[in-house]
Protein backbone atom coordinates (compact mmCIF):
# COMPACT_ATOMS: atom_id res chain seq x y z
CA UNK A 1 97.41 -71.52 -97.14
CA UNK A 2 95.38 -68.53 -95.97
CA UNK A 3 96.90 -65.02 -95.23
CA UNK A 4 95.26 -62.77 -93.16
CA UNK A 5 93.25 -59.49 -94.26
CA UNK A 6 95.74 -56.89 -94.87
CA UNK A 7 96.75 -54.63 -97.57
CA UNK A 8 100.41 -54.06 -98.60
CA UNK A 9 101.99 -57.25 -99.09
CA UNK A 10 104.53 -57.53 -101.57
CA UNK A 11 105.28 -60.50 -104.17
CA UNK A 12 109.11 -61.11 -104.13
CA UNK A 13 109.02 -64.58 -105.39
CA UNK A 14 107.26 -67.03 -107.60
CA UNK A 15 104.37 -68.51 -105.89
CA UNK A 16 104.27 -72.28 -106.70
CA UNK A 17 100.34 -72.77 -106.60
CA UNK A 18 101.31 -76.98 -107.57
CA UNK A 19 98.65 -77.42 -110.05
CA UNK A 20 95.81 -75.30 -107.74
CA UNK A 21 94.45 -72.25 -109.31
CA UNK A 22 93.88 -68.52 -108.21
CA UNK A 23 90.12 -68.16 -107.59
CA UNK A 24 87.95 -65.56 -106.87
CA UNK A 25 89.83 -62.90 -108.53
CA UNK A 26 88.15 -59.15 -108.77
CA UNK A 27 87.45 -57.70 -112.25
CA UNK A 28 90.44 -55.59 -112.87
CA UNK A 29 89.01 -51.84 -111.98
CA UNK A 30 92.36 -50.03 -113.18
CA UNK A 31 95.31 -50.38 -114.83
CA UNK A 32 98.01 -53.05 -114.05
CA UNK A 33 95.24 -55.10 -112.68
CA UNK A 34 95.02 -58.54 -113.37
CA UNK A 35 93.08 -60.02 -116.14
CA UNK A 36 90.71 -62.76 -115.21
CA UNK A 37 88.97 -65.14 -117.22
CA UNK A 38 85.29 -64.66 -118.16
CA UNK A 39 83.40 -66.37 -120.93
CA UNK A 40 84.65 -64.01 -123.15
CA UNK A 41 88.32 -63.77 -122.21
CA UNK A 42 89.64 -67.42 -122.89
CA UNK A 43 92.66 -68.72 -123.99
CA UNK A 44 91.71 -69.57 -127.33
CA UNK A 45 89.99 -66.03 -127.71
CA UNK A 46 93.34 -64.50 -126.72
CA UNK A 47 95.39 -66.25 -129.13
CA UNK A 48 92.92 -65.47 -132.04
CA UNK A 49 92.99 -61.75 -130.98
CA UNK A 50 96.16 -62.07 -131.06
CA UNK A 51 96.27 -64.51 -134.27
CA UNK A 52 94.14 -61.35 -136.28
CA UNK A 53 96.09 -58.77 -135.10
CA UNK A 54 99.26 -59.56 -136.38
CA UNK A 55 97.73 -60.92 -139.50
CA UNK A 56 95.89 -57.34 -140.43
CA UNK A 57 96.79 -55.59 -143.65
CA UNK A 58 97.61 -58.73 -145.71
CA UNK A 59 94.63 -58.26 -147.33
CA UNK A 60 94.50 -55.06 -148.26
CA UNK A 61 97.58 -52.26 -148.41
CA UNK A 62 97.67 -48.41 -148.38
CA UNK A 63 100.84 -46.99 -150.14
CA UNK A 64 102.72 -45.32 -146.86
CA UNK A 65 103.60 -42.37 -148.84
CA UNK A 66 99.57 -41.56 -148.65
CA UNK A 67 99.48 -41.44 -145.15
CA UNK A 68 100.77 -39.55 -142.02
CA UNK A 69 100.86 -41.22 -138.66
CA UNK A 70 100.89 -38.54 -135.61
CA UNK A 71 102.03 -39.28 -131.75
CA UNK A 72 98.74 -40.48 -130.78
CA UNK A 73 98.62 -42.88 -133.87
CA UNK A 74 95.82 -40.95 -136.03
CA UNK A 75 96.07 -41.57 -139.29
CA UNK A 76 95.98 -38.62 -142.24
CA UNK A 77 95.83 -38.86 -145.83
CA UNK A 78 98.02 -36.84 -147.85
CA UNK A 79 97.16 -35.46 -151.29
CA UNK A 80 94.58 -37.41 -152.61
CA UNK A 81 93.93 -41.27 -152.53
CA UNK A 82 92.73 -42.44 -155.95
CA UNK A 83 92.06 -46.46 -156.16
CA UNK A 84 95.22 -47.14 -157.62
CA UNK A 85 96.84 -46.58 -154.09
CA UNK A 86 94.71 -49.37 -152.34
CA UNK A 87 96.57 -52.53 -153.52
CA UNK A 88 95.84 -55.86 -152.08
CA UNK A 89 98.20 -59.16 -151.73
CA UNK A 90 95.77 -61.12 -152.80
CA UNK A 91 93.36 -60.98 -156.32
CA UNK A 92 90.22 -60.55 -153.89
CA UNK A 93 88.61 -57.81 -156.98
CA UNK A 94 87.44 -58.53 -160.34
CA UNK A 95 87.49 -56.41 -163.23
CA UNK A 96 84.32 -57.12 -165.19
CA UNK A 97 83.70 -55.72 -168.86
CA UNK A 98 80.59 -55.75 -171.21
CA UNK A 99 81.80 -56.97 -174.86
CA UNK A 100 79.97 -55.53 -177.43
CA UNK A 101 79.15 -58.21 -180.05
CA UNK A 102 80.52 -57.80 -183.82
CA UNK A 103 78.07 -59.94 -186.71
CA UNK A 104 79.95 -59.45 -189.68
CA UNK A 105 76.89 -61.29 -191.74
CA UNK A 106 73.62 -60.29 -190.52
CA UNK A 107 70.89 -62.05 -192.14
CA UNK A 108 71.19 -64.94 -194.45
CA UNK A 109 74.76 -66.78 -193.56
CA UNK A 110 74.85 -64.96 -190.13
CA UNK A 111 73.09 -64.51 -186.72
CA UNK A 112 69.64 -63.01 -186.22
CA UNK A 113 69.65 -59.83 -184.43
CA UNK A 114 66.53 -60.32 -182.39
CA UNK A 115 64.87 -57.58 -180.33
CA UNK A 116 63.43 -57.48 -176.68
CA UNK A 117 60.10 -58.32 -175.85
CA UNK A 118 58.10 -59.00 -172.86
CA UNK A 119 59.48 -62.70 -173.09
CA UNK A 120 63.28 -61.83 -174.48
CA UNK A 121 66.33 -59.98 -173.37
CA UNK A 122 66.87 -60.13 -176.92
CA UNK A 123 70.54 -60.61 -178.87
CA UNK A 124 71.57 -62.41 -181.73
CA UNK A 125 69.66 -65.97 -182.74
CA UNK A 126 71.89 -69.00 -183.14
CA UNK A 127 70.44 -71.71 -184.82
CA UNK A 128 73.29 -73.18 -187.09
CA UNK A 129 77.37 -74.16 -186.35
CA UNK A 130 78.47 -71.31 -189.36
CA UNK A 131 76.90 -68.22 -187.69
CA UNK A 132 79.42 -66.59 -186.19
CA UNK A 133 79.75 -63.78 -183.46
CA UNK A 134 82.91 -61.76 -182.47
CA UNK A 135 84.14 -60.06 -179.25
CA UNK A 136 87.06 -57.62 -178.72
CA UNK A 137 88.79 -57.42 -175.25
CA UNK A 138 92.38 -56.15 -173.71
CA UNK A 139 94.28 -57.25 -170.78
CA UNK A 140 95.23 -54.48 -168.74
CA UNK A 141 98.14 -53.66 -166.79
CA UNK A 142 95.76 -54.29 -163.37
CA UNK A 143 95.15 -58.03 -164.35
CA UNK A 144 97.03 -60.12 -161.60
CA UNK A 145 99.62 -62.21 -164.09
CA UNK A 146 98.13 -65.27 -162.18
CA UNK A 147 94.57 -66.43 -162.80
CA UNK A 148 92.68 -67.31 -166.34
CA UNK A 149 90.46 -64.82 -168.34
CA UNK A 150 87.02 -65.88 -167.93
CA UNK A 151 84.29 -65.41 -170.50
CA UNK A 152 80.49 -65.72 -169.53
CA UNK A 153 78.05 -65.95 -172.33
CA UNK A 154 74.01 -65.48 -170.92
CA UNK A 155 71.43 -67.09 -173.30
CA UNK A 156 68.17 -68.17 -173.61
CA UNK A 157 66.33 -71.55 -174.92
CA UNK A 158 64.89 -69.86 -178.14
CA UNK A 159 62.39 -73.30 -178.54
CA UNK A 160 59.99 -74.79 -175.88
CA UNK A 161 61.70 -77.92 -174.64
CA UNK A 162 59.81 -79.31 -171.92
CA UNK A 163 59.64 -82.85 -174.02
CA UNK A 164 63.25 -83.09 -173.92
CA UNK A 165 65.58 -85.22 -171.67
CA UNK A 166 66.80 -83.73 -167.95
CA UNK A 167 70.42 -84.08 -169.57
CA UNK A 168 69.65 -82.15 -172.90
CA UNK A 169 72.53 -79.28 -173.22
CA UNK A 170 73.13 -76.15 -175.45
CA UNK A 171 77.15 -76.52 -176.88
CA UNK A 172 79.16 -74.05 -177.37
CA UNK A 173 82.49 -73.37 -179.01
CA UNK A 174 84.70 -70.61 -178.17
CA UNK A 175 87.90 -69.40 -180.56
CA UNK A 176 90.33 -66.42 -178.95
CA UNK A 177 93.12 -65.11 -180.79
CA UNK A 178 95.64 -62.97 -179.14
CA UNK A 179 98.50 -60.75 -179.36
CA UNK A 180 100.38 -57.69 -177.82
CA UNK A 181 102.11 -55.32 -179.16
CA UNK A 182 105.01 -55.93 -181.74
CA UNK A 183 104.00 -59.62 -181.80
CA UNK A 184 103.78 -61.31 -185.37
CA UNK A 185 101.98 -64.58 -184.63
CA UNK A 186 98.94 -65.16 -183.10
CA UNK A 187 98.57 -67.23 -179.71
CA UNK A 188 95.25 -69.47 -179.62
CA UNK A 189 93.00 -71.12 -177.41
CA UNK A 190 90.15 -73.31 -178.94
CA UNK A 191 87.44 -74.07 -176.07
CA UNK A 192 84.01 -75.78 -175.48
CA UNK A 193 81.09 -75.83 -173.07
CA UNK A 194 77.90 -78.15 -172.99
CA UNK A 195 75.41 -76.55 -170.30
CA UNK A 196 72.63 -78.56 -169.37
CA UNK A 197 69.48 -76.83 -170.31
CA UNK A 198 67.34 -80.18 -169.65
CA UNK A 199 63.15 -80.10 -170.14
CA UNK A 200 63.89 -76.00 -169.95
CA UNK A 201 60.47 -73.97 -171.27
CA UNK A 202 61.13 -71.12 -174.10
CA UNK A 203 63.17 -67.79 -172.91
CA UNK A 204 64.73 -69.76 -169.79
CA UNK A 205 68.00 -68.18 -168.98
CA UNK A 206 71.69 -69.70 -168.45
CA UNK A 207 74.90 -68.95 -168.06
CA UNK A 208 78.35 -70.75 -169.87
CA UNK A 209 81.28 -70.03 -168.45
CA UNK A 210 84.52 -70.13 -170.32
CA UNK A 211 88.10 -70.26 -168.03
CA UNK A 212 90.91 -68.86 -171.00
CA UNK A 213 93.91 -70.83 -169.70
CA UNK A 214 96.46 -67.70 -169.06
CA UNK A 215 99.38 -70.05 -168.51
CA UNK A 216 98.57 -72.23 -171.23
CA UNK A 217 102.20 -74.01 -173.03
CA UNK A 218 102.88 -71.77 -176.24
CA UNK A 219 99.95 -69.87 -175.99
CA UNK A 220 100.56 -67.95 -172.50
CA UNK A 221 98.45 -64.28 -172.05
CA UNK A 222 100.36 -61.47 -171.13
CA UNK A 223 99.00 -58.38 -169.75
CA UNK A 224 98.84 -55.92 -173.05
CA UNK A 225 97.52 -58.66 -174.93
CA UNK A 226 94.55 -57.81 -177.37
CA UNK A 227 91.87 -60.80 -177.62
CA UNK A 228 89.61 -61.25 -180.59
CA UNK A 229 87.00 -63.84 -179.43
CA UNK A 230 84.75 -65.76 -182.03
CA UNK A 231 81.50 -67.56 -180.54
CA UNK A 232 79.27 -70.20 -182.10
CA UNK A 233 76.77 -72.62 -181.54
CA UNK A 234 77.95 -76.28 -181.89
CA UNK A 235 74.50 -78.03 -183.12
CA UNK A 236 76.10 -81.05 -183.88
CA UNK A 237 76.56 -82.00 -180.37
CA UNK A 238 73.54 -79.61 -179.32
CA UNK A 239 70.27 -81.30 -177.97
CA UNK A 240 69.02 -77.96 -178.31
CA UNK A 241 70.51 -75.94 -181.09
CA UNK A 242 68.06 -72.77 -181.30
CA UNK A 243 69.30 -70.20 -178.58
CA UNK A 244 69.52 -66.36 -178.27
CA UNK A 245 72.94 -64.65 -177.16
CA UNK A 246 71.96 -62.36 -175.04
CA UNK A 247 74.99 -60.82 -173.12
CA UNK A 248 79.10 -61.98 -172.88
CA UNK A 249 81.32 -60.25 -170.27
CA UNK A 250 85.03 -60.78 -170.04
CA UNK A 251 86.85 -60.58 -166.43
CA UNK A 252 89.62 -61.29 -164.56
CA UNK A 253 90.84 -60.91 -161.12
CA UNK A 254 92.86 -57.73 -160.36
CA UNK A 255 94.19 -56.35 -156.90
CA UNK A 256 93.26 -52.26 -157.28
CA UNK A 257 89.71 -51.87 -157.49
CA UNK A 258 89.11 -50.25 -160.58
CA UNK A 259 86.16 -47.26 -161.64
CA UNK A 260 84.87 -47.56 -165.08
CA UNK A 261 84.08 -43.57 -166.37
């Protein structure tokens, strides 16, 4: 069906096209214009427009008592915005804290404080199970309740041991008391990791990562909660059991971000 040329009809019914489609449409040049397709307007680019549009701010919120909203839908802060009022849904920050280490028998019975060198990051030398190293660490009140403490100790191979085996691994042991406030016994968690260091050359660097269950039956971290952490070496299971602590950070996830002054 063909109409002729003319200007000024008007639509008062449905048009019942049975299955045909409207071709050759103009691109709209004003509003209330029809939308045509293109290879950017689609269907399924539509409906994941529309799909991200009514899922934004569920990542991130700003407290509505920060902001002003105006006719034209500007946006103004009011007072001032510390990071405290951006608070997301989700843990998508970590908190992430340096833990001084604590040798409470240098020398003899105890680790070897060893300084950097061109080849070393330096640390404390661990070359037997009894030598003992101790972290302190708090949960605070912007830990998310819902995901375990983890605890990354950096070392290096403190022997040349390119004659080893490609499974050879450096064991550790982990011990973390904790406690909060007005608490009489101590909760526990005993933990172990083996990284594989295989035919690794002196000074390599690696990474174990320890996951401190926060849910864990009996023993369950709160936030407030005061760790003391006790690291060793465990050389009886140790294919390589001469290494050099060089850094241990404690984090956790958190849904502020957070400014260390």
């Amino acid at each position: 069906m063909s109409l002729p040329e003319q200007t000024g009809y008007k639509l008062i019914g449905d048009i019942d096209t049975d299955g045909k489609k409207v071709q050759n449409l103009p691109a709209p040049s004003s509003d209330g214009e029809a939308v045509r397709a293109t290879t950017k307007i689609t269907e399924s680019n539509l409906e994941d427009a529309v799909d991200k549009k009514h899922s934004q701010n569920t990542d991130v919120a700003l407290r509505t008592d920060k902001l002003t909203v105006d006719a034209s839908g500007n946006t103004e802060i009011v007072g001032k915005l510390t990071f405290a009022d951006l608070e997301a849904l989700t843990s998508i920050w970590y908190y992430c804290k340096y833990m001084d280490a604590i040798n409470l028998a240098s020398g003899g019975s105890g680790a070897t404080q060893v300084m950097p060198t061109a080849n070393t990051l330096g640390g404390y030398q661990l070359d037997s199970a009894t030598e003992y190293l101790y972290f302190n660490a708090k949960i605070c009140n912007h830990w998310d309740e819902a995901s375990d403490i983890e605890v990354r100790v950096t070392f290096e191979v403190n022997i040349d041991n390119s004659g080893g085996e490609d499974t050879d691994t450096v064991d550790l042991g982990l011990l973390a008391y904790y406690k909060g406030t007005e608490e009489i016994v101590n909760k526990s968690q005993i933990l172990e990791i083996a990284t594989v260091v295989g035919k690794s050359a002196q000074y390599k660097q690696f990474t174990a990562v320890f996951n401190i269950d926060y849910d864990k039956v009996d023993n369950i971290i709160e936030v407030g909660d005061k760790l003391a952490i006790r690291l060793n070496l465990e050389t009886d299971t140790s294919e390589v059991a001469n290494i050099t602590i060089n850094f241990v950070t404690i984090s956790y996830k958190i849904k502020s971000p957070q400014v260390k002054v």
